[in-house]
C-alpha atoms as a PDB file:
ATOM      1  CA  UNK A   1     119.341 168.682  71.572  1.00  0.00           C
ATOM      2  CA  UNK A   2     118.076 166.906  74.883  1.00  0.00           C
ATOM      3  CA  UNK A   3     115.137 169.431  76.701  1.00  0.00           C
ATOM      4  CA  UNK A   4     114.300 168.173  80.018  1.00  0.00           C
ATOM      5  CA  UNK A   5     110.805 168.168  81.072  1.00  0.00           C
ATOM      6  CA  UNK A   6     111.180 169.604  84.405  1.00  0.00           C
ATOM      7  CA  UNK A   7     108.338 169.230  86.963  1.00  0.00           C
ATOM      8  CA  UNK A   8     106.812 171.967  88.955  1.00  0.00           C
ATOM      9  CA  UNK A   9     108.528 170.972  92.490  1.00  0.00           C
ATOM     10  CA  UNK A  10     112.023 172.063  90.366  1.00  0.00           C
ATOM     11  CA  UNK A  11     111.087 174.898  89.301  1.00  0.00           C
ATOM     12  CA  UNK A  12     111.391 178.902  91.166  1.00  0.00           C
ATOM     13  CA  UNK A  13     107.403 179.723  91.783  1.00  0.00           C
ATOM     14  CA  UNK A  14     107.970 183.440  92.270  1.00  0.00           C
ATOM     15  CA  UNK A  15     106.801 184.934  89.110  1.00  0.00           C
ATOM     16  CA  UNK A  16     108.878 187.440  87.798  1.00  0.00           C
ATOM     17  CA  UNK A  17     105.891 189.416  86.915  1.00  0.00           C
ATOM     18  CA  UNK A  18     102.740 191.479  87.344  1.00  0.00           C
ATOM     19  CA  UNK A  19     100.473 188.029  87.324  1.00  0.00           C
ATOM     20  CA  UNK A  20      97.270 189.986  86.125  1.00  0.00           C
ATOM     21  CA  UNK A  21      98.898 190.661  82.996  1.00  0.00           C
ATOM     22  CA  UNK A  22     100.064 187.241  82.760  1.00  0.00           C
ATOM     23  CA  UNK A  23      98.553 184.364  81.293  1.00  0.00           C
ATOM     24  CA  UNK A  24     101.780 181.482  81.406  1.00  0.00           C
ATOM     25  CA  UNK A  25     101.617 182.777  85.399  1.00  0.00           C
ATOM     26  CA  UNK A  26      98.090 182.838  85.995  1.00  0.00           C
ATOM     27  CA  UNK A  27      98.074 179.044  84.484  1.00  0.00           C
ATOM     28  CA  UNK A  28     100.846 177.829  86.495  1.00  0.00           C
ATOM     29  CA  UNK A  29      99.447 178.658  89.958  1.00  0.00           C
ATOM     30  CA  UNK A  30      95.887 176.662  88.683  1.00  0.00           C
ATOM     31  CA  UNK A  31      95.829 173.439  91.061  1.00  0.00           C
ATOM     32  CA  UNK A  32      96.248 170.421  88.837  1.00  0.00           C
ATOM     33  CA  UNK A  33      98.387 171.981  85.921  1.00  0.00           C
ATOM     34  CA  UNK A  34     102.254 171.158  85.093  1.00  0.00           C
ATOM     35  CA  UNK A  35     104.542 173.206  83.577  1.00  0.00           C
ATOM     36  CA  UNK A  36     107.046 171.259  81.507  1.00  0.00           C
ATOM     37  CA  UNK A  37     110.463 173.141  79.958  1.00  0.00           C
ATOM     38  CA  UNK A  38     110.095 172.897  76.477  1.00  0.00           C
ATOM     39  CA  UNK A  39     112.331 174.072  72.962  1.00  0.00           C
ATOM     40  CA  UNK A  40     110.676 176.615  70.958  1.00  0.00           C
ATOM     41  CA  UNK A  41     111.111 174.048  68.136  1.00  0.00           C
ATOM     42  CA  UNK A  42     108.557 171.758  70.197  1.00  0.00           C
ATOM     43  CA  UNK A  43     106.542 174.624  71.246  1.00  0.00           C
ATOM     44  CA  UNK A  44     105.812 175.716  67.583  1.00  0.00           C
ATOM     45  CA  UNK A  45     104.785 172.166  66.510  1.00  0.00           C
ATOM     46  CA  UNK A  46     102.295 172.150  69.671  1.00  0.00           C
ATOM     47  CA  UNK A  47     101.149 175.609  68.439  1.00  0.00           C
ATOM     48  CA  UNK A  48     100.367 173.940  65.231  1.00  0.00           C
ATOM     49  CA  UNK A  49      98.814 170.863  66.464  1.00  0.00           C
ATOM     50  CA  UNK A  50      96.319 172.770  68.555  1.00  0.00           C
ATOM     51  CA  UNK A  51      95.265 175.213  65.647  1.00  0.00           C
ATOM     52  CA  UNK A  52      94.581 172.712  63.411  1.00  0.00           C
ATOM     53  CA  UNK A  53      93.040 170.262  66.075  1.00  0.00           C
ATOM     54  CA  UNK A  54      91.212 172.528  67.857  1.00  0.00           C
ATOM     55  CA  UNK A  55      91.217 176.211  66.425  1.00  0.00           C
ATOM     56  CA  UNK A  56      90.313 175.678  62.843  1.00  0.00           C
ATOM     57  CA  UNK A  57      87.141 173.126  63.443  1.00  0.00           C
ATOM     58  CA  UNK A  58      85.949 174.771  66.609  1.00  0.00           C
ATOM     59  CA  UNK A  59      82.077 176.459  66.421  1.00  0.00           C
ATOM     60  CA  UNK A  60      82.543 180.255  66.084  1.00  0.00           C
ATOM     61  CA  UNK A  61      85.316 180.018  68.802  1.00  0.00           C
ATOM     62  CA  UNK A  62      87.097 183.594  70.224  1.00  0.00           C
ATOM     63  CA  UNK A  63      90.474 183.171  69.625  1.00  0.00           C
ATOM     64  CA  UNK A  64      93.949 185.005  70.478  1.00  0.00           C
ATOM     65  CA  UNK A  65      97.566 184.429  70.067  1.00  0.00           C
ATOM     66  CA  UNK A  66     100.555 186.000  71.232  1.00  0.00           C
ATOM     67  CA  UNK A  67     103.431 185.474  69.568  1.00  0.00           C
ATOM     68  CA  UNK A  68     106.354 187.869  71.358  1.00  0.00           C
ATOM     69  CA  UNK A  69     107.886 189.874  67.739  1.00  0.00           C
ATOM     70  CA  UNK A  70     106.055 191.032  64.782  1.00  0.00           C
ATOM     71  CA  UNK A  71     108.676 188.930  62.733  1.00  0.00           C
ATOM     72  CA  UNK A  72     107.305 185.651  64.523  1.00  0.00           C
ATOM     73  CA  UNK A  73     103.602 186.026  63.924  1.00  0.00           C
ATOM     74  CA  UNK A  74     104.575 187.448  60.223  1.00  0.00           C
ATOM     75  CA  UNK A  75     105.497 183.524  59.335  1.00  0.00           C
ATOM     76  CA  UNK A  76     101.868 182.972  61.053  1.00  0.00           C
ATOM     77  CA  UNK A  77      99.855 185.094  59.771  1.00  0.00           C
ATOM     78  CA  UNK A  78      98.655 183.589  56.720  1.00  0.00           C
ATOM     79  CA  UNK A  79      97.317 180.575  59.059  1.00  0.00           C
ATOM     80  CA  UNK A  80      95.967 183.072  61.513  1.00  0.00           C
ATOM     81  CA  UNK A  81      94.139 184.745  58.690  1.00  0.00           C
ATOM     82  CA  UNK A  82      92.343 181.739  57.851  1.00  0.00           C
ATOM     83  CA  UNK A  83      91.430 180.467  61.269  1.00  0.00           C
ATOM     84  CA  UNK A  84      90.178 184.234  61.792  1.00  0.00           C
ATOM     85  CA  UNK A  85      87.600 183.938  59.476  1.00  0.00           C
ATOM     86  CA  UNK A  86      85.783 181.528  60.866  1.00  0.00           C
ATOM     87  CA  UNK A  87      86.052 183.147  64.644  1.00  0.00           C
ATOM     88  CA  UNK A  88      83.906 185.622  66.747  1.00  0.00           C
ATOM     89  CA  UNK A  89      86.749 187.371  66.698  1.00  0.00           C
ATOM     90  CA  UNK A  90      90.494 187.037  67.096  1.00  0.00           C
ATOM     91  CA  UNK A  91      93.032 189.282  68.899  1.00  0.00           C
ATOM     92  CA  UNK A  92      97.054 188.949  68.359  1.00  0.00           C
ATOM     93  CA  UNK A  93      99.258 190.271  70.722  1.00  0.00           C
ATOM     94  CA  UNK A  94     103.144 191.113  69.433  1.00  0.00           C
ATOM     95  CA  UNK A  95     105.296 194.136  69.339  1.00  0.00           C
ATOM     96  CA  UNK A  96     103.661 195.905  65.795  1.00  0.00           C
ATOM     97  CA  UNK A  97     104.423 199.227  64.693  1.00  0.00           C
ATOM     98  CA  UNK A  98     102.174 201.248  66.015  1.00  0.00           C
ATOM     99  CA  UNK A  99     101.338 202.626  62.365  1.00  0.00           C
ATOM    100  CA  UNK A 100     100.442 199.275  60.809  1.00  0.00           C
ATOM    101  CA  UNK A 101      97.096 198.691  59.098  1.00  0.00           C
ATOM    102  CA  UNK A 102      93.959 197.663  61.154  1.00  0.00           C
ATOM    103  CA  UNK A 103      93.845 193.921  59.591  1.00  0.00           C
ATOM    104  CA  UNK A 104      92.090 190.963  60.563  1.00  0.00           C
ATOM    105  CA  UNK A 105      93.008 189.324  62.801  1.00  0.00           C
ATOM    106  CA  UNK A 106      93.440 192.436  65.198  1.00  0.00           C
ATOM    107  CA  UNK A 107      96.671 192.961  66.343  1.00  0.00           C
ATOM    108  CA  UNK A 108      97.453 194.745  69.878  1.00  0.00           C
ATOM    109  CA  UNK A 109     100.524 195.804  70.065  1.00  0.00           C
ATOM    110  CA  UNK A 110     102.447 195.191  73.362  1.00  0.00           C
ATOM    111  CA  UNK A 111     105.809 197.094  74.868  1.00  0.00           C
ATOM    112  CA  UNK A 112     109.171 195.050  75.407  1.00  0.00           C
ATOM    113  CA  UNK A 113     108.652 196.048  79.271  1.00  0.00           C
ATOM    114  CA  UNK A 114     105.082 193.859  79.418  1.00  0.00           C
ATOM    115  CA  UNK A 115     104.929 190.657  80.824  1.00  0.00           C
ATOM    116  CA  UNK A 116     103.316 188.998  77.567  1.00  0.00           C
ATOM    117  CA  UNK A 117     106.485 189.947  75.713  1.00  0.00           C
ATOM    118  CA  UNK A 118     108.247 186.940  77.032  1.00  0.00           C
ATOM    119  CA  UNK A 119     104.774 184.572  76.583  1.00  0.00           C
ATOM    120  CA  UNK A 120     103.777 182.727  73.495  1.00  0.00           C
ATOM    121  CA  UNK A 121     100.186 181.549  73.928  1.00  0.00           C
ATOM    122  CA  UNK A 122      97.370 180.006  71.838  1.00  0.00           C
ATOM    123  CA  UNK A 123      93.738 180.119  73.298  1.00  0.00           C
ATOM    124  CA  UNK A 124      90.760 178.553  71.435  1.00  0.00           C
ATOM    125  CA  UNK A 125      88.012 179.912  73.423  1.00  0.00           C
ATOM    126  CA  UNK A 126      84.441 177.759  72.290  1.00  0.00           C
ATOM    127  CA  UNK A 127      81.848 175.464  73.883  1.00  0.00           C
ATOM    128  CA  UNK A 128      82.587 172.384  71.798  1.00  0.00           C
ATOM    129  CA  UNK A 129      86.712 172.369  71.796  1.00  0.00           C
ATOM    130  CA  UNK A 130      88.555 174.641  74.449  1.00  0.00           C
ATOM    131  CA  UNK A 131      92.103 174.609  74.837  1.00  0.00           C
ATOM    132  CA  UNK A 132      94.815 176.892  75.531  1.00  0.00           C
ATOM    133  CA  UNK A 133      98.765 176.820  75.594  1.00  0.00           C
ATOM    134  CA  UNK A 134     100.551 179.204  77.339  1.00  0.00           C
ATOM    135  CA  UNK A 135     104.316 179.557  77.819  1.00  0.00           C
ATOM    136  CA  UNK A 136     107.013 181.903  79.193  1.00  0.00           C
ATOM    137  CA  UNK A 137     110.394 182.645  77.852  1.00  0.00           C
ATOM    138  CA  UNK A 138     113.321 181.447  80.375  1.00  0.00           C
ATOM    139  CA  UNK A 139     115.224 184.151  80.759  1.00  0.00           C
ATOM    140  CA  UNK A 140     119.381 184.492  80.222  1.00  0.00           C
ATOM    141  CA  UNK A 141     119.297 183.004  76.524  1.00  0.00           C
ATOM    142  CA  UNK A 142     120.995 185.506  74.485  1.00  0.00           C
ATOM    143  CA  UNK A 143     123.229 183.456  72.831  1.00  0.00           C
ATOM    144  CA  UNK A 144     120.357 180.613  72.342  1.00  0.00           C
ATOM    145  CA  UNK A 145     120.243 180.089  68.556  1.00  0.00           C
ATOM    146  CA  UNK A 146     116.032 181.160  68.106  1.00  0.00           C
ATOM    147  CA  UNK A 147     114.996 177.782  67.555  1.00  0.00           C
ATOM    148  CA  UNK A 148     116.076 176.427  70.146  1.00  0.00           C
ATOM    149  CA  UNK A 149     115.502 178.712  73.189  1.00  0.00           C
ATOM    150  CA  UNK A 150     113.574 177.296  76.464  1.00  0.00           C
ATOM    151  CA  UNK A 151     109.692 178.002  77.334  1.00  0.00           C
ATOM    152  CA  UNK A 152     108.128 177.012  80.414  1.00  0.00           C
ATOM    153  CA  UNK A 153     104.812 175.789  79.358  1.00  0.00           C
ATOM    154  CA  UNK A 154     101.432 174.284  80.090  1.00  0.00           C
ATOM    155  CA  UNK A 155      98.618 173.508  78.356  1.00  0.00           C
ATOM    156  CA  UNK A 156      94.774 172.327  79.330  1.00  0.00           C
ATOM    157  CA  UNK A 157      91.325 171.539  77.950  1.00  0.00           C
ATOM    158  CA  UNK A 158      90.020 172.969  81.068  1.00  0.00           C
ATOM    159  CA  UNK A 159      87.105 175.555  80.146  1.00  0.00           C
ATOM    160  CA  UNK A 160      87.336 177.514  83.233  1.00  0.00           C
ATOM    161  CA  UNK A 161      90.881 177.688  82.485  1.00  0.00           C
ATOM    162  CA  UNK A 162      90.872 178.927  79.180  1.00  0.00           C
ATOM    163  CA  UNK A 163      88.618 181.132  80.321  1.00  0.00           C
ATOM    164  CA  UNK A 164      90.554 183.093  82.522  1.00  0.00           C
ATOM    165  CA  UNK A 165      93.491 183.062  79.810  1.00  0.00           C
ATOM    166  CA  UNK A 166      90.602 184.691  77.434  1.00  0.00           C
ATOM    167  CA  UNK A 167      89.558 187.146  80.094  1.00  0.00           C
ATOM    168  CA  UNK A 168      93.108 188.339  80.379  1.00  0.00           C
ATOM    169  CA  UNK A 169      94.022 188.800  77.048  1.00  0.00           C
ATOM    170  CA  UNK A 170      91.316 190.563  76.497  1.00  0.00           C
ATOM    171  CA  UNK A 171      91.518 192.912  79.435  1.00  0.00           C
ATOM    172  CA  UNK A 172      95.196 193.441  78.031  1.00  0.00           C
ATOM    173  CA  UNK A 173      93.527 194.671  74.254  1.00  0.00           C
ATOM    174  CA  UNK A 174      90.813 196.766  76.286  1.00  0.00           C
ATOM    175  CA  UNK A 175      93.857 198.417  78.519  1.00  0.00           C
ATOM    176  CA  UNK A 176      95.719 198.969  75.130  1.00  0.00           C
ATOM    177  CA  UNK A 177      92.363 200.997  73.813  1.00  0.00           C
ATOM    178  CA  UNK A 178      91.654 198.298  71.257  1.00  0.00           C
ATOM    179  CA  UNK A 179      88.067 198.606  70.294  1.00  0.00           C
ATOM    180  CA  UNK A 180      87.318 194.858  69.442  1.00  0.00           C
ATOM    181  CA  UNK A 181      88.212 193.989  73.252  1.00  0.00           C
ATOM    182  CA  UNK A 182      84.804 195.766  74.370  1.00  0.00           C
ATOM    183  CA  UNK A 183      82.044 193.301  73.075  1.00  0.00           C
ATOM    184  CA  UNK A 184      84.458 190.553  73.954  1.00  0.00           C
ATOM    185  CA  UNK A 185      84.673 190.856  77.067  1.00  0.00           C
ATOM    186  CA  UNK A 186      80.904 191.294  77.713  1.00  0.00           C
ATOM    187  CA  UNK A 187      81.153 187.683  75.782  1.00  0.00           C
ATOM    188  CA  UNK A 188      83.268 186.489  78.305  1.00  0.00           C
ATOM    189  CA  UNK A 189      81.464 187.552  81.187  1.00  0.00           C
ATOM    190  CA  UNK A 190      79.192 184.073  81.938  1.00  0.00           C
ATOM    191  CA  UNK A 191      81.116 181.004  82.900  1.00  0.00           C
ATOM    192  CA  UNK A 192      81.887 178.559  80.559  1.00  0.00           C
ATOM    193  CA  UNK A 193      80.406 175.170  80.738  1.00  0.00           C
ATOM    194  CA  UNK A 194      81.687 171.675  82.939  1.00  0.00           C
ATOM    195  CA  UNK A 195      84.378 170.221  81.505  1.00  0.00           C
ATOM    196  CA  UNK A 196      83.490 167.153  79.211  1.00  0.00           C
ATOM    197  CA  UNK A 197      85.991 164.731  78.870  1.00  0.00           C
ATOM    198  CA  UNK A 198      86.734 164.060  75.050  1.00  0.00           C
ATOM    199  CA  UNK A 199      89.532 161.663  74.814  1.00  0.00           C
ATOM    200  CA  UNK A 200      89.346 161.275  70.784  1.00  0.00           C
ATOM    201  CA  UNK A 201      90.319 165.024  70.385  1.00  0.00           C
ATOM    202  CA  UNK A 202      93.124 164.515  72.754  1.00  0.00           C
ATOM    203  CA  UNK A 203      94.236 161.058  71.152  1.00  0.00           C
ATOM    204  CA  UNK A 204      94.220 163.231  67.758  1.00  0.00           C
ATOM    205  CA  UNK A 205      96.181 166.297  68.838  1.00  0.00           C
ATOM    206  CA  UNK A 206      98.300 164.118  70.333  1.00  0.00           C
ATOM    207  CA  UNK A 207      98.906 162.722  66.815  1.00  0.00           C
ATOM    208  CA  UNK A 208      99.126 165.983  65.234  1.00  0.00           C
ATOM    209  CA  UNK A 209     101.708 167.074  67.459  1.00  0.00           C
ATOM    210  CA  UNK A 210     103.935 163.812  67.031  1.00  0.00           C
ATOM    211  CA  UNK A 211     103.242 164.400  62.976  1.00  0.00           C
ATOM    212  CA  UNK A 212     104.406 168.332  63.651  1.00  0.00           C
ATOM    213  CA  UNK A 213     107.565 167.219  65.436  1.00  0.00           C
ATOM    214  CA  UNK A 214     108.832 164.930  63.170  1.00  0.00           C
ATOM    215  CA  UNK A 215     108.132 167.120  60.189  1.00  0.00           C
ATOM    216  CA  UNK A 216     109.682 170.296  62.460  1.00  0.00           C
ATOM    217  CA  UNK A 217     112.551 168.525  63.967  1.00  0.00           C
ATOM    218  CA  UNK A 218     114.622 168.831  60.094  1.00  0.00           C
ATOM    219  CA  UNK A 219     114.355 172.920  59.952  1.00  0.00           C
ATOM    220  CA  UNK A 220     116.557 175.268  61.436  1.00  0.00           C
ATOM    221  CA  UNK A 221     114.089 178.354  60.866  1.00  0.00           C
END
């Protein structure tokens, strides 16, 4: 399957959306950011690249993931659990039952009707390797097999704009009445620090990613 990367100047710019509760939207309207259309398939192999890359080595990082359905972060969670472990702390977002377990990491649950219901994001929030990934579900795919349905997505090592992915997410847990989302947001109160350029970590997720795809590109799950 051929997936175009389409540049910003072909794409509609009216989000679909409350914005405030949208991180993919928030993202796209940041001066100096491109969204490209990407498979899910590629998506997941990014997802992977930056967790390992970025999540898993990162100092004590704050980290959160959205992941749309329970059933997706279920085939997650095991890696999620581990990268927990060594976080601040680490917020999911997904449509749990509202009866499940309190578990680490801590899952928020989200309605069908909320704007991060169509977004599958990854945000490594730290001072030594900041990145986030953020993408939004093209609508009219019913009959898209899972695998291969479209995102629009964007990614960036920008601090300030992982940042503001961070603050939202966690505003999102805090409206949901999710106690964890209290001390981090005091956390994320200061500004992070100037960018500093680190083109080894890029060069290597950019590896990863390549490795990811052309272990990925064989399943059909």
């Amino acid at each position: 399957m051929t997936v175009p990367l389409v540049p910003p100047s072909d794409l509609d710019h009216t989000p679909p959306v409350d914005i405030t509760q949208s991180v993919y939207w928030q993202l796209e309207r940041r001066p100096g950011l491109t969204s490209y259309r990407l498979s899910k398939r590629t998506l997941i192999a990014l997802s992977w690249a930056i967790e390992d890359q970025f999540c898993a080595p990162a100092d004590a990082p704050l980290l959160f993931g959205a992941f749309q359905r329970v059933q997706f972060y279920k085939r997650a969670q095991q890696r999620w659990q581990h990268l927990a472990a060594t976080s601040r702390h680490a917020l999911v977002f997904a449509d749990f039952d509202p009866g499940d377990a309190p578990s680490m990491p801590t899952q928020v649950r989200i309605g069908p009707d909320e704007p991060l219901a169509d977004e599958w994001i990854v945000v490594c929030d730290s001072l030594d390797l900041p990145v986030v990934l953020a993408a939004w579900e093209v609508p009219g795919q019913g009959v898209v097999p899972e695998i291969d349905r479209l995102f629009q997505a964007v990614w960036t090592m920008d601090p300030e704009s992982v940042r503001l992915s961070s603050r939202i997410l966690a505003q999102i847990a805090a409206n949901h009445g999710v106690g964890e989302a209290a001390p981090v947001l005091y956390e994320l109160a200061d500004n992070p620090p100037p960018a500093e350029i680190r083109p080894r970590e890029a060069s290597e997720l950019f590896s990863r990613i390549v490795a990811y795809l052309d272990r990925f590109g064989t399943r059909n799950d």
